[in-house]
Protein backbone atom coordinates (compact mmCIF):
# COMPACT_ATOMS: atom_id res chain seq x y z
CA UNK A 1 36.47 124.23 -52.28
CA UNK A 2 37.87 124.94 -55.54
CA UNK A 3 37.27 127.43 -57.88
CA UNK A 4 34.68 125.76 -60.20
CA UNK A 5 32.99 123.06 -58.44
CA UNK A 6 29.23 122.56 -57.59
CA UNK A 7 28.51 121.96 -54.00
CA UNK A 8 24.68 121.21 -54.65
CA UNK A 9 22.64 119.55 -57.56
CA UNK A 10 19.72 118.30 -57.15
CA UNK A 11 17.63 116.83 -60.60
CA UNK A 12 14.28 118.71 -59.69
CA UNK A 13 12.46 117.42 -62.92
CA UNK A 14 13.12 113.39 -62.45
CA UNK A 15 14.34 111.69 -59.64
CA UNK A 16 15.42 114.27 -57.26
CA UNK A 17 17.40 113.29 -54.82
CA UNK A 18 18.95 110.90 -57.58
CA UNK A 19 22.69 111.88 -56.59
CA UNK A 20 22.36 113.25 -53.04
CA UNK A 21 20.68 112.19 -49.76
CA UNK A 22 18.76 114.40 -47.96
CA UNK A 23 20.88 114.55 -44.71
CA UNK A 24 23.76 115.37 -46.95
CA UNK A 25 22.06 118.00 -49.34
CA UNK A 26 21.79 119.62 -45.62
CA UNK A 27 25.33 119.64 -44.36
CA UNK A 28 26.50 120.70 -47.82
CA UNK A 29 24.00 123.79 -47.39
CA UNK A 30 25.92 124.27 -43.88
CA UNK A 31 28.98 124.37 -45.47
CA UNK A 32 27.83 126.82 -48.33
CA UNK A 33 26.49 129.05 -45.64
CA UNK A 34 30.06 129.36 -43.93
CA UNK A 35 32.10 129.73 -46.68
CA UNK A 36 29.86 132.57 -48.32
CA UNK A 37 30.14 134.48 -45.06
CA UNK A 38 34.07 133.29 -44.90
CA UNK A 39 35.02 133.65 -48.13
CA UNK A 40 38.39 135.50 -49.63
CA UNK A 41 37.86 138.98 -51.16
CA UNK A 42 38.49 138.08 -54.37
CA UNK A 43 35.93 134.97 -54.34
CA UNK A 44 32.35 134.92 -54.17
CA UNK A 45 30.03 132.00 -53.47
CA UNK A 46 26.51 131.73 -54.48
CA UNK A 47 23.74 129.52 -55.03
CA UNK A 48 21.90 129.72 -58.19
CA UNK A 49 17.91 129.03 -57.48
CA UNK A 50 15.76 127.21 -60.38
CA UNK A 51 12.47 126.56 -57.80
CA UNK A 52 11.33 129.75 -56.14
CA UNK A 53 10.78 133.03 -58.57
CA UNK A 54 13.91 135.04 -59.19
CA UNK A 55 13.44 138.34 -57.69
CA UNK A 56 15.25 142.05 -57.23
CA UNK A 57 16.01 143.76 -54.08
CA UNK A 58 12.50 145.25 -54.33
CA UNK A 59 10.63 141.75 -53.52
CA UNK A 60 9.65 142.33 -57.62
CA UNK A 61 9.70 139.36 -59.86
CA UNK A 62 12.52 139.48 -62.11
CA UNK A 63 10.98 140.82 -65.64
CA UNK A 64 13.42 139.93 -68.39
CA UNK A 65 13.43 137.49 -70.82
CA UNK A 66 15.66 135.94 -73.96
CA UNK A 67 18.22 138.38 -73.96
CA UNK A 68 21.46 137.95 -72.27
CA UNK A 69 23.70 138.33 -68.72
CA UNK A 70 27.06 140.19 -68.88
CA UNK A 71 29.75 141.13 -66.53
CA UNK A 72 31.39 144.23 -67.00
CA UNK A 73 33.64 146.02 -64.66
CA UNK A 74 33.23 143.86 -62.32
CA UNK A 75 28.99 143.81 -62.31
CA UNK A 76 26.59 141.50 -63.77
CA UNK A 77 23.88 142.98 -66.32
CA UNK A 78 20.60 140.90 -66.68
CA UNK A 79 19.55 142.34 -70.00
CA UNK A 80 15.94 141.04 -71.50
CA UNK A 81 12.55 141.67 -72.62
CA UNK A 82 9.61 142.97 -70.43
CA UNK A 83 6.53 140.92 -70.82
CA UNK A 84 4.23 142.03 -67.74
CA UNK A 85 0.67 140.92 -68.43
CA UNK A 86 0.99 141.26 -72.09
CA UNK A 87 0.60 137.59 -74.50
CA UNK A 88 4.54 138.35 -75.79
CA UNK A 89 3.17 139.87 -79.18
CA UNK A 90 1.96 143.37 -78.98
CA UNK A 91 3.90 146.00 -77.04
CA UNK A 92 6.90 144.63 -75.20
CA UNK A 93 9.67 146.85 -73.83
CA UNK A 94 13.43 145.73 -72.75
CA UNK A 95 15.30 146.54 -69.08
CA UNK A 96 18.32 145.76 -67.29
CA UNK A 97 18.80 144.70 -64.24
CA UNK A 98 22.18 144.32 -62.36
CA UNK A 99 24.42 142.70 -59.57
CA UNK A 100 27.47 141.89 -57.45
CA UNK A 101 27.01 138.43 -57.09
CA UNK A 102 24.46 136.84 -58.93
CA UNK A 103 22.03 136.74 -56.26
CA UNK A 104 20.91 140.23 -55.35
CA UNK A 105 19.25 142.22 -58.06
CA UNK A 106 18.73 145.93 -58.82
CA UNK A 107 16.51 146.98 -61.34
CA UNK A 108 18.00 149.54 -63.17
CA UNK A 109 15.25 150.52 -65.60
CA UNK A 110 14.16 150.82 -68.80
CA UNK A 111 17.27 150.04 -72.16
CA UNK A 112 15.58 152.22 -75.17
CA UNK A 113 14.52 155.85 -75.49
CA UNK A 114 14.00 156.88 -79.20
CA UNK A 115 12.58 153.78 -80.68
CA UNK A 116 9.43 153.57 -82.99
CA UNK A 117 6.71 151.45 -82.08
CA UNK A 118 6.63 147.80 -82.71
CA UNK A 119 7.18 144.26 -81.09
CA UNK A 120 10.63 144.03 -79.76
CA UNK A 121 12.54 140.93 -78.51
CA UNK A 122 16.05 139.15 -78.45
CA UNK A 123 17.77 142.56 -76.43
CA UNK A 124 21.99 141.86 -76.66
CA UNK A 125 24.81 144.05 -75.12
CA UNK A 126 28.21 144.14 -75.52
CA UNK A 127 31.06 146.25 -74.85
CA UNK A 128 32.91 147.65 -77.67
CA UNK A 129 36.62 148.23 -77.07
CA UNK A 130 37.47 149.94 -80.08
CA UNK A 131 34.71 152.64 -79.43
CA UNK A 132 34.30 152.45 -75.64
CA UNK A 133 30.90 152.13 -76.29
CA UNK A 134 28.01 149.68 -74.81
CA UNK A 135 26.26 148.36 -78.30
CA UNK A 136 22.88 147.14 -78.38
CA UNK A 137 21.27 145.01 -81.45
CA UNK A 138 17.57 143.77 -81.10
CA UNK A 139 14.65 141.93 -83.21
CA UNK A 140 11.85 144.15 -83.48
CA UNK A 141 8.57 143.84 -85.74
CA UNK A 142 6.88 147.08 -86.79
CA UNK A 143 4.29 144.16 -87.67
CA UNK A 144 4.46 140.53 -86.97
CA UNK A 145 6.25 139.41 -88.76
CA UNK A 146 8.05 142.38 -90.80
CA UNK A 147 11.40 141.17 -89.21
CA UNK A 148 14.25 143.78 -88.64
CA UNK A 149 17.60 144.47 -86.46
CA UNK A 150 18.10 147.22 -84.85
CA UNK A 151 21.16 148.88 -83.73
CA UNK A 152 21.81 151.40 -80.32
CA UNK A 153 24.62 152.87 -77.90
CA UNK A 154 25.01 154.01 -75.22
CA UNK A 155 27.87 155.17 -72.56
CA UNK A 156 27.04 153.05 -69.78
CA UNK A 157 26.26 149.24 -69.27
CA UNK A 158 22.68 150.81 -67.85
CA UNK A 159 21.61 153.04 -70.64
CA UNK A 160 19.63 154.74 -72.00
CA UNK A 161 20.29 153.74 -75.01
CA UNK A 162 20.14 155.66 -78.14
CA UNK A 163 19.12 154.03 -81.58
CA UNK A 164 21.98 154.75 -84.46
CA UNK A 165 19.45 152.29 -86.63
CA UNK A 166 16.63 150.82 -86.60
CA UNK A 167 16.94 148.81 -89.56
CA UNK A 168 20.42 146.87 -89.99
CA UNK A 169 20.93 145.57 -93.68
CA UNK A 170 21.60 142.24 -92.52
CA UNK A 171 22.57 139.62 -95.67
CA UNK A 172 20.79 137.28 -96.46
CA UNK A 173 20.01 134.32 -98.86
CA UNK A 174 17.58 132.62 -100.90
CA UNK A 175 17.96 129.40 -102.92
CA UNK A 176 19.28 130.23 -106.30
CA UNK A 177 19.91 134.54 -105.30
CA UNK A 178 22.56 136.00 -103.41
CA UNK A 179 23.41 138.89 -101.20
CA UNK A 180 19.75 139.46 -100.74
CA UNK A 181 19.99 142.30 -98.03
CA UNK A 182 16.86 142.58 -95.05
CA UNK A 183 16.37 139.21 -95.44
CA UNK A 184 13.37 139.32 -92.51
CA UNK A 185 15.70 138.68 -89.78
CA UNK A 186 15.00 136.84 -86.75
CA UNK A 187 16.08 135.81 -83.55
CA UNK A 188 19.80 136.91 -82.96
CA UNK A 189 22.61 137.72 -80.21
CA UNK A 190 26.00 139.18 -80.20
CA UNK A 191 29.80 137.72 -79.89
CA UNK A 192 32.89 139.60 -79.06
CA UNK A 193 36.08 137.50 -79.90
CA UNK A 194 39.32 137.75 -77.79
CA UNK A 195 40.97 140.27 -79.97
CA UNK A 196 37.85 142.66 -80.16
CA UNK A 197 36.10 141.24 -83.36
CA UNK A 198 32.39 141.12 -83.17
CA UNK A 199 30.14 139.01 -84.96
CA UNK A 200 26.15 138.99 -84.97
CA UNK A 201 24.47 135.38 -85.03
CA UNK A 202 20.38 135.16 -86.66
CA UNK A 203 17.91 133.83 -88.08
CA UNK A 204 16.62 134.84 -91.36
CA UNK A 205 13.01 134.12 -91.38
CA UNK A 206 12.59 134.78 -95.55
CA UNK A 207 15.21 131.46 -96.13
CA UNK A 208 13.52 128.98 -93.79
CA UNK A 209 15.00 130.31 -90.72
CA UNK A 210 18.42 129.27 -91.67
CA UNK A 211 21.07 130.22 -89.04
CA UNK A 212 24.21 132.48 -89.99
CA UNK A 213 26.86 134.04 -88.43
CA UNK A 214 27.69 137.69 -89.48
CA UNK A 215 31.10 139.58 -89.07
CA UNK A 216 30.33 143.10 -87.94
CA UNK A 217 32.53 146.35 -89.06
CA UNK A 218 34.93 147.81 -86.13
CA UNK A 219 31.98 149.72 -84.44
CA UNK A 220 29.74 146.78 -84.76
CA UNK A 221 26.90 149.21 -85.99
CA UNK A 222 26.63 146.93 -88.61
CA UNK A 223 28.11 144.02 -90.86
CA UNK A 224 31.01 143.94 -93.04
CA UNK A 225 29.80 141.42 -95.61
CA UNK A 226 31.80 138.64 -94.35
CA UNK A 227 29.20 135.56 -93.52
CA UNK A 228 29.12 131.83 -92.82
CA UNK A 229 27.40 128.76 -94.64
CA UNK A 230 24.28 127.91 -93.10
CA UNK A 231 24.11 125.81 -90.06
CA UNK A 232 20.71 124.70 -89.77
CA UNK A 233 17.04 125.71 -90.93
CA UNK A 234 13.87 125.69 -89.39
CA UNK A 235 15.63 126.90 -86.17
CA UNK A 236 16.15 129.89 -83.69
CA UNK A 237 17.45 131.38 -80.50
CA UNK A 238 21.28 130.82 -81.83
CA UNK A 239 24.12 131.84 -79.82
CA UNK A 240 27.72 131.98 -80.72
CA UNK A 241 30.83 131.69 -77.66
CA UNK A 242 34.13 130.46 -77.59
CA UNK A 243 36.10 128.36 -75.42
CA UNK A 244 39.19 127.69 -75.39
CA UNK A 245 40.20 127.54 -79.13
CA UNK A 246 36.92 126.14 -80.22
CA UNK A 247 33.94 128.25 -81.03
CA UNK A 248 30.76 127.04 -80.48
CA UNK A 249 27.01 127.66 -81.85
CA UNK A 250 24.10 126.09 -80.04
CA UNK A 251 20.23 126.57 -82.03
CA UNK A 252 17.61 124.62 -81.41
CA UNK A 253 14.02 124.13 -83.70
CA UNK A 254 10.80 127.17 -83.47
CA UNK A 255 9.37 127.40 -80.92
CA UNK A 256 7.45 130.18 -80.41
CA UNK A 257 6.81 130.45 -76.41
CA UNK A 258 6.31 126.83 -76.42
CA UNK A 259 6.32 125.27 -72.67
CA UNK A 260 7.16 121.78 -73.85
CA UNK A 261 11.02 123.72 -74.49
CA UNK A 262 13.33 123.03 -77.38
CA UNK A 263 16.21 121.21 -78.41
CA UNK A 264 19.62 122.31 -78.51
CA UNK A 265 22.26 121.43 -81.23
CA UNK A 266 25.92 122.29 -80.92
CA UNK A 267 28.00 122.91 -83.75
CA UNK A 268 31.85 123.50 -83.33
CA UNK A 269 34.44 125.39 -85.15
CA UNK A 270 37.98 126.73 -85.15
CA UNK A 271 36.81 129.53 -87.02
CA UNK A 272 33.74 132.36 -85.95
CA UNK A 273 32.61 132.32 -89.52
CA UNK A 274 33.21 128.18 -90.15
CA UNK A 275 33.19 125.91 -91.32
CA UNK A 276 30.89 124.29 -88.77
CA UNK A 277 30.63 120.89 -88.01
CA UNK A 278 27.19 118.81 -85.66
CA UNK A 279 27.54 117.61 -82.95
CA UNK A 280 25.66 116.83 -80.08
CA UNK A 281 22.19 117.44 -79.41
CA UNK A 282 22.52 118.35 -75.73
CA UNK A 283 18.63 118.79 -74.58
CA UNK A 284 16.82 115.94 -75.66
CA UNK A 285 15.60 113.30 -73.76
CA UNK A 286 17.09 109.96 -74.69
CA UNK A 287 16.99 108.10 -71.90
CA UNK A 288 13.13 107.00 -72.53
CA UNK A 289 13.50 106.85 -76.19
CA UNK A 290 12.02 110.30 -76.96
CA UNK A 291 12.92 113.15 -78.45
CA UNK A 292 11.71 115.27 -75.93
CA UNK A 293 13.86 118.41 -74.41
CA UNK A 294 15.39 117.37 -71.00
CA UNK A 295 14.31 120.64 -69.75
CA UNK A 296 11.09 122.39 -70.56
CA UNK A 297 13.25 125.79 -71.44
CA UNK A 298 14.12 127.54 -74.98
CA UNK A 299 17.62 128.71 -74.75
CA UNK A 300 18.47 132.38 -74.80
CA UNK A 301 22.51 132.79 -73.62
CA UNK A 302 25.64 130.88 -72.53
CA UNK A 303 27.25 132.79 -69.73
CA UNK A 304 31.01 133.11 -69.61
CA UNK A 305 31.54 133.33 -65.34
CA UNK A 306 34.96 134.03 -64.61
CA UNK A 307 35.64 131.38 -61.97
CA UNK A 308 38.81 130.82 -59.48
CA UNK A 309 40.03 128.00 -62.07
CA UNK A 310 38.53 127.57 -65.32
CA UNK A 311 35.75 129.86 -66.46
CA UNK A 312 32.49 128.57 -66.00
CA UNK A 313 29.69 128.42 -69.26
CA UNK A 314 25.94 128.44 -68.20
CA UNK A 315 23.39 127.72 -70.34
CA UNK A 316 19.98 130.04 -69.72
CA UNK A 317 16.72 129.54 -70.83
CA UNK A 318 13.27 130.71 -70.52
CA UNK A 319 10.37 128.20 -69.04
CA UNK A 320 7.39 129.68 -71.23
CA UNK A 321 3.90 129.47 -69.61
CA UNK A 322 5.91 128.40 -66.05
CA UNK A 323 4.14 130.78 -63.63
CA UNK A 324 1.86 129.62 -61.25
CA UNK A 325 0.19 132.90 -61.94
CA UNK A 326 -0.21 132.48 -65.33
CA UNK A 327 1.41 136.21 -65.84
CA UNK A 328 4.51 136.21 -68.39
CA UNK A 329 5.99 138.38 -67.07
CA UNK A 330 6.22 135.80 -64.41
CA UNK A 331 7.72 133.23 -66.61
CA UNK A 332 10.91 131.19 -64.85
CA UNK A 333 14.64 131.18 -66.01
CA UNK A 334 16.53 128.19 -65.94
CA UNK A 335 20.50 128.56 -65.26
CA UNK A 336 21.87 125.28 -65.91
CA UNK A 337 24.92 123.98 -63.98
CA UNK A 338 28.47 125.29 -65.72
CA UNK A 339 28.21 122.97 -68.87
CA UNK A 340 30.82 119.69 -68.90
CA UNK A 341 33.32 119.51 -72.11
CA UNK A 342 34.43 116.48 -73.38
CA UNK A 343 38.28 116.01 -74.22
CA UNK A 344 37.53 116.88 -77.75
CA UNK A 345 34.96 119.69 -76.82
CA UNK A 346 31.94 118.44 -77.23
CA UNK A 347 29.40 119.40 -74.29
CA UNK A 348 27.87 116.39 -72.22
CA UNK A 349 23.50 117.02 -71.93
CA UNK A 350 22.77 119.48 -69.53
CA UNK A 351 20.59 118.00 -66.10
CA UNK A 352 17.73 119.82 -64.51
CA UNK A 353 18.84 121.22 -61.17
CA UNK A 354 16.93 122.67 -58.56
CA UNK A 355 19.99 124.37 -56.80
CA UNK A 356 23.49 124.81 -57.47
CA UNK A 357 25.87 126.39 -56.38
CA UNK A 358 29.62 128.23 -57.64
CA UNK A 359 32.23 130.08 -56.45
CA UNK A 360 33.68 132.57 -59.16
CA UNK A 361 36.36 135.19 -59.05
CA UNK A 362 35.72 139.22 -58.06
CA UNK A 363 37.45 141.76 -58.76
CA UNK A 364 37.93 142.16 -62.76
């Protein structure tokens, strides 16, 4: 098989055994099965489950919500927000969880010591090469909704980490002012360029929710004053990633735990700070004339997997009010199928899948 390609889709949402019959969904499981236990050393295989609850090595349900997955040194980190029992707006915590190969999960425990109380959401990590350091910016509320950014560090992927600040100056705008700084910021997550520059990407709830992109000083502890135009308004959950030579911004409108799921928007750029330019709208439901999202999920990260050939991008999002238990906590993930590029980069809709699976590179 090669180094990117899907060995099992299945739409699980409409129509789903649309592409595959059932006698051959089985023999491509048999053939997943022997190359996983067959594979080279320096390729994994795994199937990605969107059906049965994602859980750790503990038989635990999988805890962590709109924040993001990285792989450093050679480990993936499943970094997100703790909702247990709790409605999502009083006291929420963040924690990380991590893995070889994208099946088998170790919670690793709890990412903040030091912080003051509040409502906290939107955890993102990223490695700093200038510093060495693992940096950590969140969304917190020391009252709905009193938005802020925080800022912490720490030496290891796992944490703890330590708060440098809990209360970024983040700029913002308002129609006819400028360089208005704490704008009430919103929903954000972090991007670290090839050459080491990183940016911060939010919503500022005091313009409309208008989506920016920040550049961030060496030690990304903060922002350099450098920003973007606005992309959009009225919108949230942004993330910024590049491929290739094109960087790419997907938002989608509020939508504040909603289980109907939101719409996704891609913008495109040469440039991290713009301009930015529309394009497609890559979860809504056109087929039936509706502007419906194609999957009942609000985005919360693109994951860069670091395949045999090309790298593989996965979209993740949160199913709100998905578990059977009716616990939050217990709220479903969805991890799309790597996304499909068009020749001149925009990205096709993304399907609902029941099971996939990928083979991507070890080793790095």
């Amino acid at each position: 098989m090669s180094g990117n390609n899907l060995f099992f889709v299945c739409p699980i949402w409409r129509q789903p055994f649309r592409y595959f019959g059932q006698a051959t969904i089985i023999l491509l499981l048999a053939v997943f099965t022997l190359s996983c236990d067959q594979a080279p050393q320096k390729q994994r295989a795994v199937t990605i489950d969107n059906v049965e609850p994602r859980r750790d090595v503990a038989g635990e349900i999988i805890d962590a919500h709109d924040g993001c997955l990285q792989f450093f040194n050679g480990h993936y980190y499943l970094y997100g927000t703790a909702y247990g029992q709790t409605d999502g707006y009083t006291n929420n915590s963040f924690r990380v969880y991590s893995s070889l190969d994208l099946a088998r999960w170790t919670w690793e425990g709890e990412l903040l010591k030091g912080c003051p109380a509040g409502i906290y959401y939107r955890p993102c990590v990223v490695f700093n090469p200038h510093s060495r350091k693992y940096v950590l910016w969140y969304n917190w509320y020391p009252r709905l909704w009193e938005g802020r950014v925080g800022v912490a560090t720490s030496d290891t992927p796992l944490g703890p980490f330590t708060v440098v600040n809990p209360n970024v100056q983040i700029t913002g705008f308002r129609p006819g002012d400028t360089n208005v700084l704490g704008a009430r910021p919103g929903d954000g997550s972090l991007f670290v360029d090839d050459d080491g520059t990183g940016y911060y990407i939010y919503t500022s709830m005091s313009d409309g929710y208008a989506v920016r992109v920040q550049r961030l000083r060496p030690d990304y502890l903060g922002p350099i004053g450098r920003t973007s135009n606005i992309l959009a308004t009225g919108a949230e959950a942004p993330i910024l990633f590049r491929r290739n030579n094109l960087y790419y911004v997907l938002c989608g409108p509020l939508c504040a735990f909603c289980p109907e799921g939101s719409q996704v928007q891609v913008f495109t750029s040469t440039s991290p700070l713009g301009p930015f330019k529309p394009r497609s709208n890559i979860n809504r439901r056109s087929a039936d004339g509706t502007d419906a999202p194609n999957i009942p999920a609000q985005q919360t990260w693109v994951m860069k997997i670091p395949t045999l050939g090309e790298p593989a991008f996965v979209w993740i999002a949160d199913r709100w009010k998905s578990s059977p238990d009716g616990i939050k906590g217990h709220d479903f993930q969805f991890w799309s199928a790597p996304l499909k590029f068009t020749p001149d980069g925009d990205i096709l809709p993304i399907n609902g899948v029941a099971r996939w699976g990928i083979e991507w590179k070890s080793g790095d």
